[in-house]
PDB file of N, CA and C in Angstrom:
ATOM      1  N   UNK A   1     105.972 -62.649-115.553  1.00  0.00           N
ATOM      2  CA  UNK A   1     104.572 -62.311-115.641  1.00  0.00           C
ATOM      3  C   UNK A   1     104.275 -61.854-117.066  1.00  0.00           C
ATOM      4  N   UNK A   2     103.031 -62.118-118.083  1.00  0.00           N
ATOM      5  CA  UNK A   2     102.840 -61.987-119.269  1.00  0.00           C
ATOM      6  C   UNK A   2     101.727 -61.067-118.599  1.00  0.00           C
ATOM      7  N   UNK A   3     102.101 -60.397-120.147  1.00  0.00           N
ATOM      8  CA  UNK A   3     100.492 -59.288-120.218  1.00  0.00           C
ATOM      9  C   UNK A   3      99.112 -59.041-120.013  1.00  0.00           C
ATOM     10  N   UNK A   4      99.012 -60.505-120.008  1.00  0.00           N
ATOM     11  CA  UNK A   4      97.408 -60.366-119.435  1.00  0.00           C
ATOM     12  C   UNK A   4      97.365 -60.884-118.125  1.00  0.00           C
ATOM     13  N   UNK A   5      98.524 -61.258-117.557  1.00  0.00           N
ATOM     14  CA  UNK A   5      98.774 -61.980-116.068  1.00  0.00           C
ATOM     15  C   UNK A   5      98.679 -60.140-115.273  1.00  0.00           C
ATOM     16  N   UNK A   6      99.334 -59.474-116.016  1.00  0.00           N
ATOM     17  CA  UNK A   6      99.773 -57.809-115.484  1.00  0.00           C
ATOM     18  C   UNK A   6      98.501 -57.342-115.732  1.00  0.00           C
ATOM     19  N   UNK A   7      97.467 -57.008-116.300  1.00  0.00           N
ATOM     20  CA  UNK A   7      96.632 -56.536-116.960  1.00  0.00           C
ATOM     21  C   UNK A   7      95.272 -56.653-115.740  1.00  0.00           C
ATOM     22  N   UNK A   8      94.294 -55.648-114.789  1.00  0.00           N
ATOM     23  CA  UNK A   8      94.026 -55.315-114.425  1.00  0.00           C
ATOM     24  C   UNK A   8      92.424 -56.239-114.741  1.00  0.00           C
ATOM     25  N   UNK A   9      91.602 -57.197-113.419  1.00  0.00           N
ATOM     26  CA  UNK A   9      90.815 -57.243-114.257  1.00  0.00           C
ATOM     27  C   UNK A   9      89.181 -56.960-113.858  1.00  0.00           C
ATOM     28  N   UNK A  10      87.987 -57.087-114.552  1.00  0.00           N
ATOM     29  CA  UNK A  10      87.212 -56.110-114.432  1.00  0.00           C
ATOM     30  C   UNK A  10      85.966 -56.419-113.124  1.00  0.00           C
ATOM     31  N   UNK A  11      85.872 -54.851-112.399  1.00  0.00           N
ATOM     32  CA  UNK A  11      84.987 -55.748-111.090  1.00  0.00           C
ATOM     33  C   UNK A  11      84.484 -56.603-111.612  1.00  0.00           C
ATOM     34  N   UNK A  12      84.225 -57.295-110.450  1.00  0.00           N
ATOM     35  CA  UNK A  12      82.892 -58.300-110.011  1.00  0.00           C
ATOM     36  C   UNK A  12      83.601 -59.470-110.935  1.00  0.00           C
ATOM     37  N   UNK A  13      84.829 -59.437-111.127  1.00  0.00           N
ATOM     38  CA  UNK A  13      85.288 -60.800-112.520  1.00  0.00           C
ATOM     39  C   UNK A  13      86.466 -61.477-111.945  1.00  0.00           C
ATOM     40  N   UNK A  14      87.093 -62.181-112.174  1.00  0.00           N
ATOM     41  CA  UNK A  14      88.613 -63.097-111.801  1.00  0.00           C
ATOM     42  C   UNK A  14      88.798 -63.331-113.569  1.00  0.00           C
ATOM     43  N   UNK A  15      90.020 -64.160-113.312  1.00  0.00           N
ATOM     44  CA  UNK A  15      90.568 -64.919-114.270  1.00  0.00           C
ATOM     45  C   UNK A  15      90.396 -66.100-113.782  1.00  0.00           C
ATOM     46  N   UNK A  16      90.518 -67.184-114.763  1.00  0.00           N
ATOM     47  CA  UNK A  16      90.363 -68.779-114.892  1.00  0.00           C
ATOM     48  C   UNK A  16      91.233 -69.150-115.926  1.00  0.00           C
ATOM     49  N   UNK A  17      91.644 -70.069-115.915  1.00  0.00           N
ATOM     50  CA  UNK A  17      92.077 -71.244-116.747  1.00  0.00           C
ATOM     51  C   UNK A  17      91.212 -72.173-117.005  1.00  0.00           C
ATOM     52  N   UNK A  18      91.197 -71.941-118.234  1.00  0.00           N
ATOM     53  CA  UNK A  18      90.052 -73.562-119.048  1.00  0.00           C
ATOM     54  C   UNK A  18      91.055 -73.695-119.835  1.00  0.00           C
ATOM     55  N   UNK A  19      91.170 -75.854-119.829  1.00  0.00           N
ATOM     56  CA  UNK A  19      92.099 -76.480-120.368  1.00  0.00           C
ATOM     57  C   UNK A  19      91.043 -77.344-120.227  1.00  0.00           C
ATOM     58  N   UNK A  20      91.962 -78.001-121.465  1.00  0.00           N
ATOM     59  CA  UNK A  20      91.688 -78.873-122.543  1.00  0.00           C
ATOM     60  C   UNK A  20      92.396 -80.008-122.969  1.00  0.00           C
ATOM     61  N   UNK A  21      92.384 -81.725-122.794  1.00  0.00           N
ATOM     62  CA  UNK A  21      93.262 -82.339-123.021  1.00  0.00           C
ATOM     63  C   UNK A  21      93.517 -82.528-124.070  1.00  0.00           C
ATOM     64  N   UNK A  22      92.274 -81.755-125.221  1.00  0.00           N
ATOM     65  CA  UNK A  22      93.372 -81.897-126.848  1.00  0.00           C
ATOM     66  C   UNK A  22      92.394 -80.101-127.236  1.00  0.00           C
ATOM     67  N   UNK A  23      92.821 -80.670-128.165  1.00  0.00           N
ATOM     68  CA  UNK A  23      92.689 -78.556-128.844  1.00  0.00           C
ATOM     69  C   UNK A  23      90.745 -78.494-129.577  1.00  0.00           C
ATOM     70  N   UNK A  24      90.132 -80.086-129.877  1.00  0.00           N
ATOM     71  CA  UNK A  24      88.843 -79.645-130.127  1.00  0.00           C
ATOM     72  C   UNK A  24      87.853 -78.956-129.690  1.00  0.00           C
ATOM     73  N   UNK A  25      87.969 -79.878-127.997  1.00  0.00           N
ATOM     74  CA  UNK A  25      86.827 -78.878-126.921  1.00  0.00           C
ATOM     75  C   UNK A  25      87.086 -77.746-126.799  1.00  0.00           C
ATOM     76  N   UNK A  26      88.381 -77.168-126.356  1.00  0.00           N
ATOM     77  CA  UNK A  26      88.638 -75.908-126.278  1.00  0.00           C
ATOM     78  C   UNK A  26      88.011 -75.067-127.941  1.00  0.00           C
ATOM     79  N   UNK A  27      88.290 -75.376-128.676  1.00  0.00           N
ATOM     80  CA  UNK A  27      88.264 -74.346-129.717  1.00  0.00           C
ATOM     81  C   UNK A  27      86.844 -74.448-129.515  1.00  0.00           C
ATOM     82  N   UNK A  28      85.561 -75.385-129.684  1.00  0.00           N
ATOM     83  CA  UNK A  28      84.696 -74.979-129.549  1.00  0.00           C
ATOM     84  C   UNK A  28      83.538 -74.200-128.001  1.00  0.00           C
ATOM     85  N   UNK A  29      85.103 -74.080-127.200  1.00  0.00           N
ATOM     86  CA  UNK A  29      84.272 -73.233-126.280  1.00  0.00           C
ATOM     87  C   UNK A  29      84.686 -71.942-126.444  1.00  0.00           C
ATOM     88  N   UNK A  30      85.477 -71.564-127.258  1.00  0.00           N
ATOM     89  CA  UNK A  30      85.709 -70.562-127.436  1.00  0.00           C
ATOM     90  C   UNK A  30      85.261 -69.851-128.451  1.00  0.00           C
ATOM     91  N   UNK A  31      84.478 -70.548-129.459  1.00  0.00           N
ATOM     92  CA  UNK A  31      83.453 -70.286-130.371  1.00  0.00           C
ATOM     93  C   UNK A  31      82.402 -69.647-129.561  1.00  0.00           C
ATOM     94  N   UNK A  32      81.615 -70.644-128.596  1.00  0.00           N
ATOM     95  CA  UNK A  32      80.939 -70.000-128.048  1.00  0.00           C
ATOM     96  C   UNK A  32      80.790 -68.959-126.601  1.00  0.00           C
ATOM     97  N   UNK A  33      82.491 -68.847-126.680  1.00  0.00           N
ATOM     98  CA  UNK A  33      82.747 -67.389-125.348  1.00  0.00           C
ATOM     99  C   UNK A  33      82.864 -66.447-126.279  1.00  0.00           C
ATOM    100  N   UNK A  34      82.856 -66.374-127.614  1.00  0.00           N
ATOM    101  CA  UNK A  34      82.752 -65.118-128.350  1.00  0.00           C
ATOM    102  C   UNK A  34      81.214 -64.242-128.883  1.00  0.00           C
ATOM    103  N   UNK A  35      80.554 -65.413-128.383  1.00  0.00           N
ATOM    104  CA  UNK A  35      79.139 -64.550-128.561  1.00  0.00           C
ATOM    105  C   UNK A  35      78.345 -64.615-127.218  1.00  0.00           C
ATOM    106  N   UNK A  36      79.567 -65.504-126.500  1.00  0.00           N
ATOM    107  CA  UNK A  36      78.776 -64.836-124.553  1.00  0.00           C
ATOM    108  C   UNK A  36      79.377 -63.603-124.096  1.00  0.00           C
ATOM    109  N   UNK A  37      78.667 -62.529-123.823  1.00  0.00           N
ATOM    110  CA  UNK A  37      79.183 -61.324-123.094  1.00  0.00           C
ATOM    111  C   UNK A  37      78.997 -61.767-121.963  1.00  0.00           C
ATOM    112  N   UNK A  38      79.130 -62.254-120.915  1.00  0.00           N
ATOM    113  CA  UNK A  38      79.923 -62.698-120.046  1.00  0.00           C
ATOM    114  C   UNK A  38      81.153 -63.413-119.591  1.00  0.00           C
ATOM    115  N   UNK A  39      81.736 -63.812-121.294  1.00  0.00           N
ATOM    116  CA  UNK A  39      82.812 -64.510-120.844  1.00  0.00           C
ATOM    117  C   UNK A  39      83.592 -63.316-121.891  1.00  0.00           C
ATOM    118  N   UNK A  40      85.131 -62.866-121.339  1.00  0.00           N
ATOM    119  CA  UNK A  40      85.773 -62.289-122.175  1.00  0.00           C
ATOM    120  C   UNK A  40      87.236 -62.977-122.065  1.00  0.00           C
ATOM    121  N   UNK A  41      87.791 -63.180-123.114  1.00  0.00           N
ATOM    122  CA  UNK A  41      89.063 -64.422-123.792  1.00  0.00           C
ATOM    123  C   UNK A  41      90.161 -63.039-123.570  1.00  0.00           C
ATOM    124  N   UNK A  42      90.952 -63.818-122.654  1.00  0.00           N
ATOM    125  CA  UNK A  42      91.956 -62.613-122.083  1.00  0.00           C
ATOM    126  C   UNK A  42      93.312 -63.313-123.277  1.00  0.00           C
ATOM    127  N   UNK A  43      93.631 -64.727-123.729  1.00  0.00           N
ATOM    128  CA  UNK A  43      95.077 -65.000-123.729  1.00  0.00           C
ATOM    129  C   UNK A  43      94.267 -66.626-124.213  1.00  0.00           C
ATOM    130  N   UNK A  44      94.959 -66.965-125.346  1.00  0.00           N
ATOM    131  CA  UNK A  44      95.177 -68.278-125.404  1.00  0.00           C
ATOM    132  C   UNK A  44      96.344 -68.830-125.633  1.00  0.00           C
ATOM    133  N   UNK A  45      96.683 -70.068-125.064  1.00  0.00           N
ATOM    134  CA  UNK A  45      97.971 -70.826-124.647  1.00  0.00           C
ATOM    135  C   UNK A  45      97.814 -72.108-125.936  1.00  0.00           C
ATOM    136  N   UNK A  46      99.072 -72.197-126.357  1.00  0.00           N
ATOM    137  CA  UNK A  46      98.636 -73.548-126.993  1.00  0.00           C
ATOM    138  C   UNK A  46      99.134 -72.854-128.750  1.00  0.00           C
ATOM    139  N   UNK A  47      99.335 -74.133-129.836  1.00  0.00           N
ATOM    140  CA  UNK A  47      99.234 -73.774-130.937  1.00  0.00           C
ATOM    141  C   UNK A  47      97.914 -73.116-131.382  1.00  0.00           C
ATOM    142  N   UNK A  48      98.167 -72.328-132.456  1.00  0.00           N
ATOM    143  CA  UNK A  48      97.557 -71.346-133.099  1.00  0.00           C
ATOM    144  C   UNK A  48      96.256 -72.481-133.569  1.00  0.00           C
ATOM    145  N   UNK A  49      96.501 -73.663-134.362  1.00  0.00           N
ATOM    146  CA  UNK A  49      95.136 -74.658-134.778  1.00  0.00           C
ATOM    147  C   UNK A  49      94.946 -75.990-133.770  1.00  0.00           C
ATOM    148  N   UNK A  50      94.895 -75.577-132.534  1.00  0.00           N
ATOM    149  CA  UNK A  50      95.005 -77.061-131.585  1.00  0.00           C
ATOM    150  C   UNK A  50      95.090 -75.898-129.760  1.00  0.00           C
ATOM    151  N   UNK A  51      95.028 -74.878-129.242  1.00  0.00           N
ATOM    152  CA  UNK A  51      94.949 -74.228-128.665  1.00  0.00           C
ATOM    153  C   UNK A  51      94.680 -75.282-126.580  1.00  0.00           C
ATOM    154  N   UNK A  52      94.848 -75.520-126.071  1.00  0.00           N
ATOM    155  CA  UNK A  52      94.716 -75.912-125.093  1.00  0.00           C
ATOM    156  C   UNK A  52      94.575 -75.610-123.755  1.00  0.00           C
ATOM    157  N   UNK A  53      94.482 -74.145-123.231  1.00  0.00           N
ATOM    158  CA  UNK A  53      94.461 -73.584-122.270  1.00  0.00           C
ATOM    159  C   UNK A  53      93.610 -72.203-122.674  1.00  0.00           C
ATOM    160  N   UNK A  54      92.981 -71.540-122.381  1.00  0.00           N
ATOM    161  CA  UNK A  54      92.501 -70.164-122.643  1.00  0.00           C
ATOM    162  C   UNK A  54      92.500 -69.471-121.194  1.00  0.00           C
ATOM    163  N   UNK A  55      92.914 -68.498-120.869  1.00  0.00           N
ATOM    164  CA  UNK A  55      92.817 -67.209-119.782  1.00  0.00           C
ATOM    165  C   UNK A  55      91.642 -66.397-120.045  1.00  0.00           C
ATOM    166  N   UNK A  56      90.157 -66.676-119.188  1.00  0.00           N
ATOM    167  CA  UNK A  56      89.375 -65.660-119.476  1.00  0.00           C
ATOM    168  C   UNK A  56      88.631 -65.178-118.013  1.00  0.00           C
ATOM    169  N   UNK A  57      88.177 -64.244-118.164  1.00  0.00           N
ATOM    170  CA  UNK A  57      87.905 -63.347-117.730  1.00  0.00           C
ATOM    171  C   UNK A  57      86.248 -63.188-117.328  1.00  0.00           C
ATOM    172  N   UNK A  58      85.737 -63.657-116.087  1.00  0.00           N
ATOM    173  CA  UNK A  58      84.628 -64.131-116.110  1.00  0.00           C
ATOM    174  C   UNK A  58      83.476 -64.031-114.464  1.00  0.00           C
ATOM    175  N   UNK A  59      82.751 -63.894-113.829  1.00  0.00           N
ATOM    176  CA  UNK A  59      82.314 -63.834-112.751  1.00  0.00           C
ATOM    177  C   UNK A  59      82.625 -65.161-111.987  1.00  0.00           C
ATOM    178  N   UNK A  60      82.586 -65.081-110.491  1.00  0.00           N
ATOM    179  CA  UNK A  60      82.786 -66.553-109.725  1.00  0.00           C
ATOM    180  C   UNK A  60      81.132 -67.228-110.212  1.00  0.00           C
ATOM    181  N   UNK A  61      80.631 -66.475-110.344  1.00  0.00           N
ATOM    182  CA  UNK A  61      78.905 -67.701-110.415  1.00  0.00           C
ATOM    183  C   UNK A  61      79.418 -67.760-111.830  1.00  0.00           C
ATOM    184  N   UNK A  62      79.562 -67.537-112.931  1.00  0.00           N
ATOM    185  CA  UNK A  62      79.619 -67.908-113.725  1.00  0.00           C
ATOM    186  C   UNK A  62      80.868 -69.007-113.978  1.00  0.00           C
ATOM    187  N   UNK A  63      82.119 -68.984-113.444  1.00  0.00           N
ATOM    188  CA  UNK A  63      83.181 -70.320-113.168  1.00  0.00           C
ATOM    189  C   UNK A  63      82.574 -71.121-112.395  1.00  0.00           C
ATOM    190  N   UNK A  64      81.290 -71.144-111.482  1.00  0.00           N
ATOM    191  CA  UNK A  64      80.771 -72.277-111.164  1.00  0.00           C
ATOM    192  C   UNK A  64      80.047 -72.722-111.804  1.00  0.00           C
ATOM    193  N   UNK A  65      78.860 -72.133-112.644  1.00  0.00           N
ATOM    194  CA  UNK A  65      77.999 -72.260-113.888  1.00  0.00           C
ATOM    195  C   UNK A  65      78.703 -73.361-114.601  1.00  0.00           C
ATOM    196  N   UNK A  66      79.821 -72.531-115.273  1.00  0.00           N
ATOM    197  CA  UNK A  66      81.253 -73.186-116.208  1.00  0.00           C
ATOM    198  C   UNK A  66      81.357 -74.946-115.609  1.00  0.00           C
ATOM    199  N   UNK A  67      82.216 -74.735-114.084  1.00  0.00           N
ATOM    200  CA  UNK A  67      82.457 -75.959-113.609  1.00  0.00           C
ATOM    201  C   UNK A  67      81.446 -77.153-113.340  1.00  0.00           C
ATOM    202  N   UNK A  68      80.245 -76.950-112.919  1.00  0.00           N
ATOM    203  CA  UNK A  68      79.094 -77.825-113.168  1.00  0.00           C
ATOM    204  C   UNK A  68      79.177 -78.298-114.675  1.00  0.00           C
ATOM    205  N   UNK A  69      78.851 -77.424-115.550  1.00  0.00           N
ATOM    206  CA  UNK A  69      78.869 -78.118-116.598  1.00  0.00           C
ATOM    207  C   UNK A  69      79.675 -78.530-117.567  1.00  0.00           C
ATOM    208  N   UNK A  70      81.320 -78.239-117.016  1.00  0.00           N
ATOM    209  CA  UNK A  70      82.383 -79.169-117.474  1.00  0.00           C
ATOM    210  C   UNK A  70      82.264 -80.540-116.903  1.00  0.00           C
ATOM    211  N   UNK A  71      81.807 -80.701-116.006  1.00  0.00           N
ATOM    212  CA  UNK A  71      82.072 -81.994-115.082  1.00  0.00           C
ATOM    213  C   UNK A  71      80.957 -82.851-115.301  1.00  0.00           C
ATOM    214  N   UNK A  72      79.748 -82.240-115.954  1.00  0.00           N
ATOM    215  CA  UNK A  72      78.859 -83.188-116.373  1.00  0.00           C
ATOM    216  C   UNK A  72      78.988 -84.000-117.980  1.00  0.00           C
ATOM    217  N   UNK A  73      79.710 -82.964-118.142  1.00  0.00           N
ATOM    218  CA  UNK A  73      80.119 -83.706-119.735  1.00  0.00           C
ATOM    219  C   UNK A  73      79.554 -85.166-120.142  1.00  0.00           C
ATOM    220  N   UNK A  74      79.892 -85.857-120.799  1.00  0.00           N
ATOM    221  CA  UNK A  74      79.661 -87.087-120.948  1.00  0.00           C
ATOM    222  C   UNK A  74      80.046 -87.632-121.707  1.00  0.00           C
ATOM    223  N   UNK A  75      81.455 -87.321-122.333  1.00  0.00           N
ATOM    224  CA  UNK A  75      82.890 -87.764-122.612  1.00  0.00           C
ATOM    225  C   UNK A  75      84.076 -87.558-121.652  1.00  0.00           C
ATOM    226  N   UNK A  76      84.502 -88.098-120.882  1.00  0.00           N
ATOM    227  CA  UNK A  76      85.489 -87.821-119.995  1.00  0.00           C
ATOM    228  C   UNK A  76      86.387 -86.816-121.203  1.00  0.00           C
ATOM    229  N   UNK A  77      86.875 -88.100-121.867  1.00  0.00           N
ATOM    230  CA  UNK A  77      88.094 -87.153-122.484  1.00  0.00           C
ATOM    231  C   UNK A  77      87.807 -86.086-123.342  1.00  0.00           C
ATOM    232  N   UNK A  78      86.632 -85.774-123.513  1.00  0.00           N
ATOM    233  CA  UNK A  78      86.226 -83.930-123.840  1.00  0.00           C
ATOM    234  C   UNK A  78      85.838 -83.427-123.201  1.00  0.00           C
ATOM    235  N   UNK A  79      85.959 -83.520-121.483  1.00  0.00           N
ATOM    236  CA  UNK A  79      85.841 -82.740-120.182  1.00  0.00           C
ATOM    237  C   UNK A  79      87.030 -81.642-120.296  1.00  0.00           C
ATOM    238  N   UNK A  80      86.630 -80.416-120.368  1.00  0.00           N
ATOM    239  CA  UNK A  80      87.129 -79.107-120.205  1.00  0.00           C
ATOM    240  C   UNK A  80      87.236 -78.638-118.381  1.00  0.00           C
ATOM    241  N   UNK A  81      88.231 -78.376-118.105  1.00  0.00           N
ATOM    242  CA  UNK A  81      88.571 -78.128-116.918  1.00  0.00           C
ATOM    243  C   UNK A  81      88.483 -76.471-116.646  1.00  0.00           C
ATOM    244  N   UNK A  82      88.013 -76.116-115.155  1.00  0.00           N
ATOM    245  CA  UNK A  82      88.289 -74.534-114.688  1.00  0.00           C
ATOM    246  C   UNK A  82      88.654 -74.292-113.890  1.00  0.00           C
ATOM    247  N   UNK A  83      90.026 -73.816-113.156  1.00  0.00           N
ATOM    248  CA  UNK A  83      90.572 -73.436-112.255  1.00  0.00           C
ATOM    249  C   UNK A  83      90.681 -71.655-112.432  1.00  0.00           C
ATOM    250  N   UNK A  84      90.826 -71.498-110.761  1.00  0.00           N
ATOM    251  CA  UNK A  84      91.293 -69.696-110.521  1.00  0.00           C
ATOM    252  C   UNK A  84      92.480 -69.507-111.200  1.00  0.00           C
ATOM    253  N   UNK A  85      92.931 -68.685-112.094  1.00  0.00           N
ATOM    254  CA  UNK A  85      94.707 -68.395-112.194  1.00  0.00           C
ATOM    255  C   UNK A  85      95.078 -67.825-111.288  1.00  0.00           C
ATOM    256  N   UNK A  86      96.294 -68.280-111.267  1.00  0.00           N
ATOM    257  CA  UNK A  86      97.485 -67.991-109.881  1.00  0.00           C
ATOM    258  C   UNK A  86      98.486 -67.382-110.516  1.00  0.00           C
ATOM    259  N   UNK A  87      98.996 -66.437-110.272  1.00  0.00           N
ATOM    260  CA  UNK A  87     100.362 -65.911-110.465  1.00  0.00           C
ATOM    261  C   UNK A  87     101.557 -66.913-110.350  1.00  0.00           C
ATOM    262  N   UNK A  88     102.648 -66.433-110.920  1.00  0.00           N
ATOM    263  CA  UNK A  88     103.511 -67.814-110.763  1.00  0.00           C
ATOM    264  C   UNK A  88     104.718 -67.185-110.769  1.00  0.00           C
ATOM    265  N   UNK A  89     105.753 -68.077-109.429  1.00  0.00           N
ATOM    266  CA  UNK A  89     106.393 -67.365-108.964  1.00  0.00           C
ATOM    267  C   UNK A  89     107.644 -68.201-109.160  1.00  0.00           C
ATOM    268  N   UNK A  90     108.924 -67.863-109.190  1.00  0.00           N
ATOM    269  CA  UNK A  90     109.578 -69.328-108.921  1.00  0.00           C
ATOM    270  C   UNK A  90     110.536 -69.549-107.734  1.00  0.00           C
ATOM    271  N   UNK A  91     109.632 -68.791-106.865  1.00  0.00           N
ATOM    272  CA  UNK A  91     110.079 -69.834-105.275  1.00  0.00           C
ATOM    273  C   UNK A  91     109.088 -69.815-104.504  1.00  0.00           C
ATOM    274  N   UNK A  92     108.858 -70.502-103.857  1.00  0.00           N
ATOM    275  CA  UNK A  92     107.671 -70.069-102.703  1.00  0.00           C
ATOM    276  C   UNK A  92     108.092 -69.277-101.243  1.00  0.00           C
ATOM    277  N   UNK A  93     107.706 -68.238-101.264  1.00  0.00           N
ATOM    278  CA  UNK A  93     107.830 -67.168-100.149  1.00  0.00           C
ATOM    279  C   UNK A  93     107.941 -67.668 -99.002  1.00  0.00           C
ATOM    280  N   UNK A  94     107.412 -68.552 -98.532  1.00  0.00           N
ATOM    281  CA  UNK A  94     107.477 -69.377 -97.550  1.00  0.00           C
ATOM    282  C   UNK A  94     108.991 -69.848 -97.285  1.00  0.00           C
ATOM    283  N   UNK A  95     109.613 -70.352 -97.967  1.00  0.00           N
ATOM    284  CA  UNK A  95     110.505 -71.334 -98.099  1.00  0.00           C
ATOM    285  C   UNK A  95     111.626 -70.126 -97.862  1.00  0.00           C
ATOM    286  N   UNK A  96     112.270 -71.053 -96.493  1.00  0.00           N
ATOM    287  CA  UNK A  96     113.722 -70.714 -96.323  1.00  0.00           C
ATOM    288  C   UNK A  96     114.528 -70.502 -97.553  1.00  0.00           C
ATOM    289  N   UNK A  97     115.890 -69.418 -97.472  1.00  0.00           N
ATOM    290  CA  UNK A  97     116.964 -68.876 -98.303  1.00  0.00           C
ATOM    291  C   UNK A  97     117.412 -70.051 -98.243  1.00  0.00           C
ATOM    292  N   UNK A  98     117.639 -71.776 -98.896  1.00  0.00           N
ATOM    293  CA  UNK A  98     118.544 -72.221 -99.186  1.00  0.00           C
ATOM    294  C   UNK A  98     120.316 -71.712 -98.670  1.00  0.00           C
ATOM    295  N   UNK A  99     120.789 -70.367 -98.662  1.00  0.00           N
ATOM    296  CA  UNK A  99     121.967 -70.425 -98.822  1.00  0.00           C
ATOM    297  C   UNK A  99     122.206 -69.634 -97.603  1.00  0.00           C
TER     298      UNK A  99
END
């Protein structure tokens, strides 16, 4: 678990994953999550000039806001994606002891 996976987050908000199949779209949504106070940039994934994943910190109406208008895009391949983050485990609890 990384630090902002541990890191507590604020009512009424979740975390998301927005990814990016190359590092342009992302950087420029993250241009403009720095002058939205509603979106706050928990963690970015990815090289330092090409970035591809960002962890932020955001309301569910607003990740649907987000997801409508990733999906309307009108470049597929500069469609920015938003999923819930999930913790990540490496077995599934479910699953019988193997041994």
């Amino acid at each position: 678990m990384t630090q902002a996976q541990a890191a507590p987050t604020t009512p009424g908000k979740a975390r998301y994953l927005i990814h990016a199949p190359g590092g342009a779209p992302l950087t420029d949504f993250l241009a403009l999550a720095d002058v939205d106070p509603e979106i706050t940039v928990v963690d970015v994934i990815g090289p330092r000039d090409s970035p591809h994943t960002a962890v932020v910190e955001i309301s569910p109406d607003k990740a649907r806001v987000l997801a409508l208008h990733f999906s309307s895009a009108s470049t597929p391949s500069q469609q920015l994606t938003i999923e819930p983050d999930q913790p990540l485990s490496m077995f599934d609890r479910a699953q019988a002891d193997p041994i």
